[in-house]
Protein backbone atom coordinates (compact mmCIF):
# COMPACT_ATOMS: atom_id res chain seq x y z
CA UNK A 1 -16.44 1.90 16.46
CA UNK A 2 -13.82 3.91 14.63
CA UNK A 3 -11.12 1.49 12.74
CA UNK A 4 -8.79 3.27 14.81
CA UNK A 5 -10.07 1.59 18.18
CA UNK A 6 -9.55 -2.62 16.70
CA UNK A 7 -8.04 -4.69 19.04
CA UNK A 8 -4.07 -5.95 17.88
CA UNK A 9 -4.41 -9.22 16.10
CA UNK A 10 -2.28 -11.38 18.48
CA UNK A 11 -1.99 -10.64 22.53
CA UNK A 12 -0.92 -12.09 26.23
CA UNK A 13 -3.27 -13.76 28.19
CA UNK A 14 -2.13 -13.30 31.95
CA UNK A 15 -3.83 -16.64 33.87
CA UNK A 16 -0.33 -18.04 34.41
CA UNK A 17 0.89 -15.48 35.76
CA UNK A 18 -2.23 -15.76 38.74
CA UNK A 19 -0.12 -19.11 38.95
CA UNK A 20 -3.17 -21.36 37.33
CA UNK A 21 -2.44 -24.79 38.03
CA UNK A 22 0.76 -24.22 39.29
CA UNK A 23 3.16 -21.33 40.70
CA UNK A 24 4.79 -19.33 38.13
CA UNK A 25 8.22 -18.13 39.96
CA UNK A 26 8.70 -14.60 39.29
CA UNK A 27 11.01 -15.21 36.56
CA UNK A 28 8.93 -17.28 34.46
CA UNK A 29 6.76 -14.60 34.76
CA UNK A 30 8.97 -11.49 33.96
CA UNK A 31 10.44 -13.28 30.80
CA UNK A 32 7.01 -14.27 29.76
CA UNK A 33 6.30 -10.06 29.11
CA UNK A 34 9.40 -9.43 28.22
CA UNK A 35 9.16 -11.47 25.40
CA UNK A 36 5.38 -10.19 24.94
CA UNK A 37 6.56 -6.96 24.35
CA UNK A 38 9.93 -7.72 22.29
CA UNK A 39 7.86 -9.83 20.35
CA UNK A 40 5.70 -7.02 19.49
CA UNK A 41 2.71 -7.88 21.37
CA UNK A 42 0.84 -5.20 22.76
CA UNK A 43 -2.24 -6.16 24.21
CA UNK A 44 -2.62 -7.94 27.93
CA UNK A 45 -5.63 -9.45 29.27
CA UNK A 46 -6.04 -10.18 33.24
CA UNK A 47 -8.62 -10.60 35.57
CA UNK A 48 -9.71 -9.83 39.31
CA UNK A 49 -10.72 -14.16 38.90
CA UNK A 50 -6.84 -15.09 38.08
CA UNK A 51 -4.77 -15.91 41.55
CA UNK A 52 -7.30 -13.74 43.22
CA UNK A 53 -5.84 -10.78 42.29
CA UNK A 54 -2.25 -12.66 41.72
CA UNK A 55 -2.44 -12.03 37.93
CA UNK A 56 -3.23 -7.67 37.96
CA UNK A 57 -0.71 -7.13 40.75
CA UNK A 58 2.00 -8.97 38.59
CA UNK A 59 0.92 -8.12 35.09
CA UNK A 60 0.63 -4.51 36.70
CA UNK A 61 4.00 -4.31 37.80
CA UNK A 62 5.67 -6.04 35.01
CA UNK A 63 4.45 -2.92 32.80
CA UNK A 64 4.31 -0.31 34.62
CA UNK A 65 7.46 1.06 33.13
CA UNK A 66 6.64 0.70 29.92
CA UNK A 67 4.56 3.87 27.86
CA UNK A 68 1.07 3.10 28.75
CA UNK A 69 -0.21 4.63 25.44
CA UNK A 70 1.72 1.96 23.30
CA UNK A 71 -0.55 -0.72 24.78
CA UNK A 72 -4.14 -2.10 25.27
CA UNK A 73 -4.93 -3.63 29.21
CA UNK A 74 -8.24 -5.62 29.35
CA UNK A 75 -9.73 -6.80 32.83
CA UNK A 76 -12.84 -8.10 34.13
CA UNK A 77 -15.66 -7.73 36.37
CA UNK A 78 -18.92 -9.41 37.73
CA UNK A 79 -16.61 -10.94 40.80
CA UNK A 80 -15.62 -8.85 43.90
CA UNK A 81 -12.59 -10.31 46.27
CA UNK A 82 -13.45 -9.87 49.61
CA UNK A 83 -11.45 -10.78 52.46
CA UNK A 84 -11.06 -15.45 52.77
CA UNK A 85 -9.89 -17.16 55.80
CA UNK A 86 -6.17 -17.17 54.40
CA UNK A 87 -5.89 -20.86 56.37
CA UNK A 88 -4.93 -22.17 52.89
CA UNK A 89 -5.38 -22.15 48.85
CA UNK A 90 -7.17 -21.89 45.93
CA UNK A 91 -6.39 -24.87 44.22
CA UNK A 92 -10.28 -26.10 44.57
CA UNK A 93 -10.26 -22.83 41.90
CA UNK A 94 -7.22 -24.34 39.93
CA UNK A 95 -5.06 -21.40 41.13
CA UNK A 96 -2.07 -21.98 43.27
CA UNK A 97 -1.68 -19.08 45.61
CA UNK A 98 -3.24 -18.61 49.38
CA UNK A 99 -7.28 -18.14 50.19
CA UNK A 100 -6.35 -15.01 51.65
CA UNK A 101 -8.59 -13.71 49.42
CA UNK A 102 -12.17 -15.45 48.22
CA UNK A 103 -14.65 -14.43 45.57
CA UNK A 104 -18.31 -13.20 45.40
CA UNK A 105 -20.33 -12.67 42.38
CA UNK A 106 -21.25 -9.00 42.24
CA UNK A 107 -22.65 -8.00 38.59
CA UNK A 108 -24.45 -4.83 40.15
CA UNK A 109 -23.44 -1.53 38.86
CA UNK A 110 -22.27 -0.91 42.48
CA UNK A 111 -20.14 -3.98 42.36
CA UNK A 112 -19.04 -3.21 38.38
CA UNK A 113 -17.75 -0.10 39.34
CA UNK A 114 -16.32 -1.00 42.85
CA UNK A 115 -14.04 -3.68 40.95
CA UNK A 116 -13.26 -1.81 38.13
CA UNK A 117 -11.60 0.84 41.40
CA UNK A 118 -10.01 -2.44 42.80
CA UNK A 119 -8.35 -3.64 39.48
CA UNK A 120 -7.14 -0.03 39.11
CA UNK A 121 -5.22 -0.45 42.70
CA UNK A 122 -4.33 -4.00 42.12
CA UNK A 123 -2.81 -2.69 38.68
CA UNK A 124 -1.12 0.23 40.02
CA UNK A 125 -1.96 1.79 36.45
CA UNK A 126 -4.44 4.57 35.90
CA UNK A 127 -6.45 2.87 33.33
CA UNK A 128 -7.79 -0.11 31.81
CA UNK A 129 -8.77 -0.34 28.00
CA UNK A 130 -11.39 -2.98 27.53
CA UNK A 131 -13.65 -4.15 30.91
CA UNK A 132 -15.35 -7.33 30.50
CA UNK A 133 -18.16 -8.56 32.16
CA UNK A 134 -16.60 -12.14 33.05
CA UNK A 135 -18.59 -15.04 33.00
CA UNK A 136 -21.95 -14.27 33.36
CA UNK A 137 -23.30 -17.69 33.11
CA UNK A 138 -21.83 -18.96 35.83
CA UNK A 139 -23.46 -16.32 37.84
CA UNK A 140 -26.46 -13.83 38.15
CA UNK A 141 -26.73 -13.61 34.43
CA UNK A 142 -29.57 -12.08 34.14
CA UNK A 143 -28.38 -9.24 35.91
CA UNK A 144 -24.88 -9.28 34.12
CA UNK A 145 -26.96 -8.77 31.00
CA UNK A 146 -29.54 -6.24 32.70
CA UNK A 147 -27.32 -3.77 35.09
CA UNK A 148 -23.81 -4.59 34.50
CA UNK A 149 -23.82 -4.42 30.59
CA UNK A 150 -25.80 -0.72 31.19
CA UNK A 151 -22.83 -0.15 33.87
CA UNK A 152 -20.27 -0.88 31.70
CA UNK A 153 -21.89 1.36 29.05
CA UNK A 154 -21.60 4.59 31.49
CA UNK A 155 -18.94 3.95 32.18
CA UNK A 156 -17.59 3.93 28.81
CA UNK A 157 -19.76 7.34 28.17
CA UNK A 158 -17.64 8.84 31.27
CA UNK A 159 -14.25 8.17 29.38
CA UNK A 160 -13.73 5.63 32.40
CA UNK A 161 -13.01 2.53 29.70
CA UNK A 162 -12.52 2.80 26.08
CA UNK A 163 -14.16 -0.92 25.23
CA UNK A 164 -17.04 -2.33 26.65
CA UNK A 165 -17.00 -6.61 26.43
CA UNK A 166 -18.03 -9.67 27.56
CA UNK A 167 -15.88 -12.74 27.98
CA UNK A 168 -17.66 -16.37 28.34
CA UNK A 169 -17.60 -19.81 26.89
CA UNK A 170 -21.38 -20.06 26.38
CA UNK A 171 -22.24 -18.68 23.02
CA UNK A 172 -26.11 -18.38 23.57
CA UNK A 173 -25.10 -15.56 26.63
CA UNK A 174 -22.90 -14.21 24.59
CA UNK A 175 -25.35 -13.63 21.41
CA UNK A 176 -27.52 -12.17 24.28
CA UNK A 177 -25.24 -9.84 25.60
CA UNK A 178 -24.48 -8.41 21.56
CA UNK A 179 -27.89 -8.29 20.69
CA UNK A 180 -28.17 -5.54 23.52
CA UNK A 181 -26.02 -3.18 21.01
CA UNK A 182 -23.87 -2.05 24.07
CA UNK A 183 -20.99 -4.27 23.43
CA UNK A 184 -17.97 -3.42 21.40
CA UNK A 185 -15.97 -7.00 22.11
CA UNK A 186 -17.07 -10.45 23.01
CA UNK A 187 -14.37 -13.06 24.46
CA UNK A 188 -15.36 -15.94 23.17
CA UNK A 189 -13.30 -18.96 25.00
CA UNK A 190 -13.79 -22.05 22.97
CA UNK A 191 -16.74 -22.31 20.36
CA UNK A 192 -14.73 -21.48 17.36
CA UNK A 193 -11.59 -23.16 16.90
CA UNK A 194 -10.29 -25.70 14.86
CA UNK A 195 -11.83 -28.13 16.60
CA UNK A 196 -15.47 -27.34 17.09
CA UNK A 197 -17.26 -24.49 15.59
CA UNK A 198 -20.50 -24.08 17.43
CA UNK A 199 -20.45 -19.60 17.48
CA UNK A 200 -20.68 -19.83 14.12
CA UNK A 201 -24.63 -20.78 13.87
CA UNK A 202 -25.63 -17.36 15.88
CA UNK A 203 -22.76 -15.28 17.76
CA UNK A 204 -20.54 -14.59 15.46
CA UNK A 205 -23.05 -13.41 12.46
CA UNK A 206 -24.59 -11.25 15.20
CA UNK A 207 -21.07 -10.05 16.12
CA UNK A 208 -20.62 -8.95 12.35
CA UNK A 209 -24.19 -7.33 12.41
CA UNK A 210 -23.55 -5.37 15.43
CA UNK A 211 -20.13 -4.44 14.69
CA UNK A 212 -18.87 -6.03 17.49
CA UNK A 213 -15.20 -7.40 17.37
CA UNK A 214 -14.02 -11.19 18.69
CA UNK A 215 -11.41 -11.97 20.87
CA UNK A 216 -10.74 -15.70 20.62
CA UNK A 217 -8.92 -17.46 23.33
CA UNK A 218 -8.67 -20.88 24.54
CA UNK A 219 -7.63 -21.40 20.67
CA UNK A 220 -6.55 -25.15 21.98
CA UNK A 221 -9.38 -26.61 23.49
CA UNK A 222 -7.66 -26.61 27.22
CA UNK A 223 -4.89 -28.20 25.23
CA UNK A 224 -5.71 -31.17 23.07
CA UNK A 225 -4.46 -29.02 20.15
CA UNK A 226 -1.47 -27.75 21.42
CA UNK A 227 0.97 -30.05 20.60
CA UNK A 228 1.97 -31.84 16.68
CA UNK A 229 0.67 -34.81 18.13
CA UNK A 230 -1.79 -35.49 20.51
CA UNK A 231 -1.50 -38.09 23.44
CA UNK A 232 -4.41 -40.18 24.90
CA UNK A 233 -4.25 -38.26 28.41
CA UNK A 234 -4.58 -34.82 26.48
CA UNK A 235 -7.52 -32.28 28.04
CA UNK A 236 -10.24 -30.68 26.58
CA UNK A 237 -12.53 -28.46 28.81
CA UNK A 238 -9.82 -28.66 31.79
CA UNK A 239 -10.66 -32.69 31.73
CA UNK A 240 -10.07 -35.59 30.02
CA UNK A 241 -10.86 -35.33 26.91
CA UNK A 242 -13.59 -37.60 25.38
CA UNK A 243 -12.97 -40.55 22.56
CA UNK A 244 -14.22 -38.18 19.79
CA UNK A 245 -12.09 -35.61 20.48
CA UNK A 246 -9.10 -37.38 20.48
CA UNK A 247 -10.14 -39.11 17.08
CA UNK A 248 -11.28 -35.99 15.45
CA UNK A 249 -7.59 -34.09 16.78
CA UNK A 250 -5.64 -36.80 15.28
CA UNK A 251 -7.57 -36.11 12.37
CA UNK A 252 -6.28 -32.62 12.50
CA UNK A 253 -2.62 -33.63 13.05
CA UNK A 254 -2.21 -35.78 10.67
CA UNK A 255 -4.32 -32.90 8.02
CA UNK A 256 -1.08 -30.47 9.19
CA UNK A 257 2.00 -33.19 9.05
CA UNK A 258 0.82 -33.76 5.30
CA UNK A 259 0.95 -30.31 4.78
CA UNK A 260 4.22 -29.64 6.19
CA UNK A 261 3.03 -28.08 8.94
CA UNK A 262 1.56 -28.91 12.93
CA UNK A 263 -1.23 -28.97 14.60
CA UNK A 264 -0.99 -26.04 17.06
CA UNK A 265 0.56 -23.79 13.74
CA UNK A 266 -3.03 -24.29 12.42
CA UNK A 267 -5.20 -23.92 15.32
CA UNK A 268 -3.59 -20.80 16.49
CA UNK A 269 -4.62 -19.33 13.24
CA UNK A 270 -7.73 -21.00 12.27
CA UNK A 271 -9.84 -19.26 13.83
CA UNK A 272 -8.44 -15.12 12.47
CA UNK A 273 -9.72 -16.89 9.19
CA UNK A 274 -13.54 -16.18 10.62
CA UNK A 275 -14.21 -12.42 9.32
CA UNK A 276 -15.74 -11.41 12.86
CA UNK A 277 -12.41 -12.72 14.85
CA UNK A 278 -9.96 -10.27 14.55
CA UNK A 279 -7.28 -11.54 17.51
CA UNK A 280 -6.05 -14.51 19.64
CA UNK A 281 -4.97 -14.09 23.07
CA UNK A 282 -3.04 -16.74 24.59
CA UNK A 283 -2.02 -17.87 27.89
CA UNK A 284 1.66 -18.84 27.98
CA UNK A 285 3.77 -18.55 31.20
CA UNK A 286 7.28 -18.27 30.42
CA UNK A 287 9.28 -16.70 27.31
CA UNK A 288 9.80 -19.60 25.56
CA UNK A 289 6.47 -20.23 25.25
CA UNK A 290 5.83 -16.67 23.79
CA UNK A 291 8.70 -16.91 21.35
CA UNK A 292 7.37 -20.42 20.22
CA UNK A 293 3.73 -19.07 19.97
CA UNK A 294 4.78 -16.41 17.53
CA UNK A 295 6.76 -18.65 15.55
CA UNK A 296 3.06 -20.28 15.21
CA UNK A 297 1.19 -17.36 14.23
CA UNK A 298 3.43 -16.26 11.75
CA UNK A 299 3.99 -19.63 9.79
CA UNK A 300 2.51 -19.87 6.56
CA UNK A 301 -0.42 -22.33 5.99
CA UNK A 302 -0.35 -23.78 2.76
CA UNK A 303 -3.77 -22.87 1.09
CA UNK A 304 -4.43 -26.43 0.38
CA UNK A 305 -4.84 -27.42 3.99
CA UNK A 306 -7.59 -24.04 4.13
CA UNK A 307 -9.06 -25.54 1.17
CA UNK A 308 -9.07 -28.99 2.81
CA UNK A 309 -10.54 -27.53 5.43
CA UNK A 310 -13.06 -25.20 3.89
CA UNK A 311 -11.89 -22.44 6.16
């Protein structure tokens, strides 16, 4: 890859806006871009898996006046909406909108290319940037890794996409998937943040021999790190999070208030300090959260808490 075709250091992750645990009113969701883009953000990453489609059709339309060469749009594929009984929700999925539409795991080149068309619509844009191949451990992987990787590929040799990737918490897919040499981004969710580290053994070392960039997100662990202090009921992994978590993030907090600075300023850049990570995308839902979040990313870190860290 050409230096030309890196990824923007810092972008919008659109989950909230497929109303993920909750509904984001169209407001919330409006001011959340806005602020994206005054902010100077200019890369948004959505998928078919987000509100069932919820997620594109708003992110779509909330930049579809805006000059589509100024920006990079990332979806996913590997699951196909088909028509759902639309007799109530998705909340069993964590998403709060109507079953009107289900999912099916489709990581055939016929399905690949089927949803790529289907994003497209859902969009209302004429392209997508980066296509990921979402998940693949929670589905067919094997054929993720076998047809839909090779998919993606063509489809990138047909000026279709501009970045083949694959987004996934599981580092040992991940590795996989690089060590094909058809990937040009991972999405690694988890694995390397300030809390745990686990990518670093394999993935990201074959990420650097491959050439292939990182896109961290999930920077705060599902949350246990996104706040200057953190409370006993605080998640990690969308649950409760365990006794040695909690222990270890208080750890953390109290490394950043002796520093002068807080926990989320130093998780939200911890992990840009890897050489193969070269952005953070993160999921906020509203503008304040966007403006706050860039406040974060720009704060300096005293090198003493790096140092402390050995980061």
């Amino acid at each position: 890859m050409t230096p030309a075709a890196r990824l923007p250091e810092l972008g919008f992750g659109a989950a909230q806006l497929g109303n993920i645990f909750r509904v984001t009113t169209d407001e919330e969701a409006r001011g959340a871009v806005d602020a994206a883009w005054e902010g100077g953000l200019r890369m948004f990453d959505t998928a078919p898996h987000y509100g069932v489609g919820t997620s594109e059709r708003r992110l779509g339309a909330l930049l579809r006046d805006r000059p589509r060469d100024e920006y990079v749009l990332s979806t996913k594929v590997g699951r196909l909406l088909v028509p759902g009984p639309g007799t109530g929700d998705d909340m069993a999925h964590e998403f709060a909108v109507p079953d009107d539409l289900v999912r099916r795991w489709d990581m055939s080149e016929k399905g690949v290319r089927a949803s790529h068309e289907q994003s497209l619509e859902r969009l209302g844009l004429d392209r997508v940037d980066v296509l990921y191949l979402h998940d693949p451990e929670e589905g067919p992987v094997d054929q993720g890794i076998e047809e839909a990787l090779p998919a993606l590929a063509a489809m990138r040799e047909e000026g279709l996409i501009s970045h083949v990737g694959v987004g996934s918490k599981d580092a040992d897919v991940l590795t996989r998937a690089v060590r094909t040499g058809l990937l040009d981004v991972v999405m690694l969710s988890g694995r390397y943040t300030l809390l745990e580290q686990p990518a670093a053994a394999e993935l990201l070392p074959a990420c650097l021999e491959h050439d292939v960039q990182v896109v961290a997100v999930s920077v705060f662990n599902s949350g246990i790190l996104s706040r200057p202090e953190v409370p006993q009921d605080s998640h990690y992994e969308y649950g409760q999070a365990p006794t040695e978590m909690l222990e270890r993030a208080r750890e953390l907090a109290a490394l950043a208030a002796r520093h002068g600075v807080e926990l989320p300023d130093v998780a939200l850049q911890f992990p840009r300090r890897h050489p193969a990570i070269g952005s953070v995308v993160l999921g906020m839902r509203t503008g304040a959260q966007v403006r706050q979040n860039l406040e974060r990313f720009h704060r300096e870190i005293p090198a003493a808490l790096w140092e402390e860290l050995g980061a």
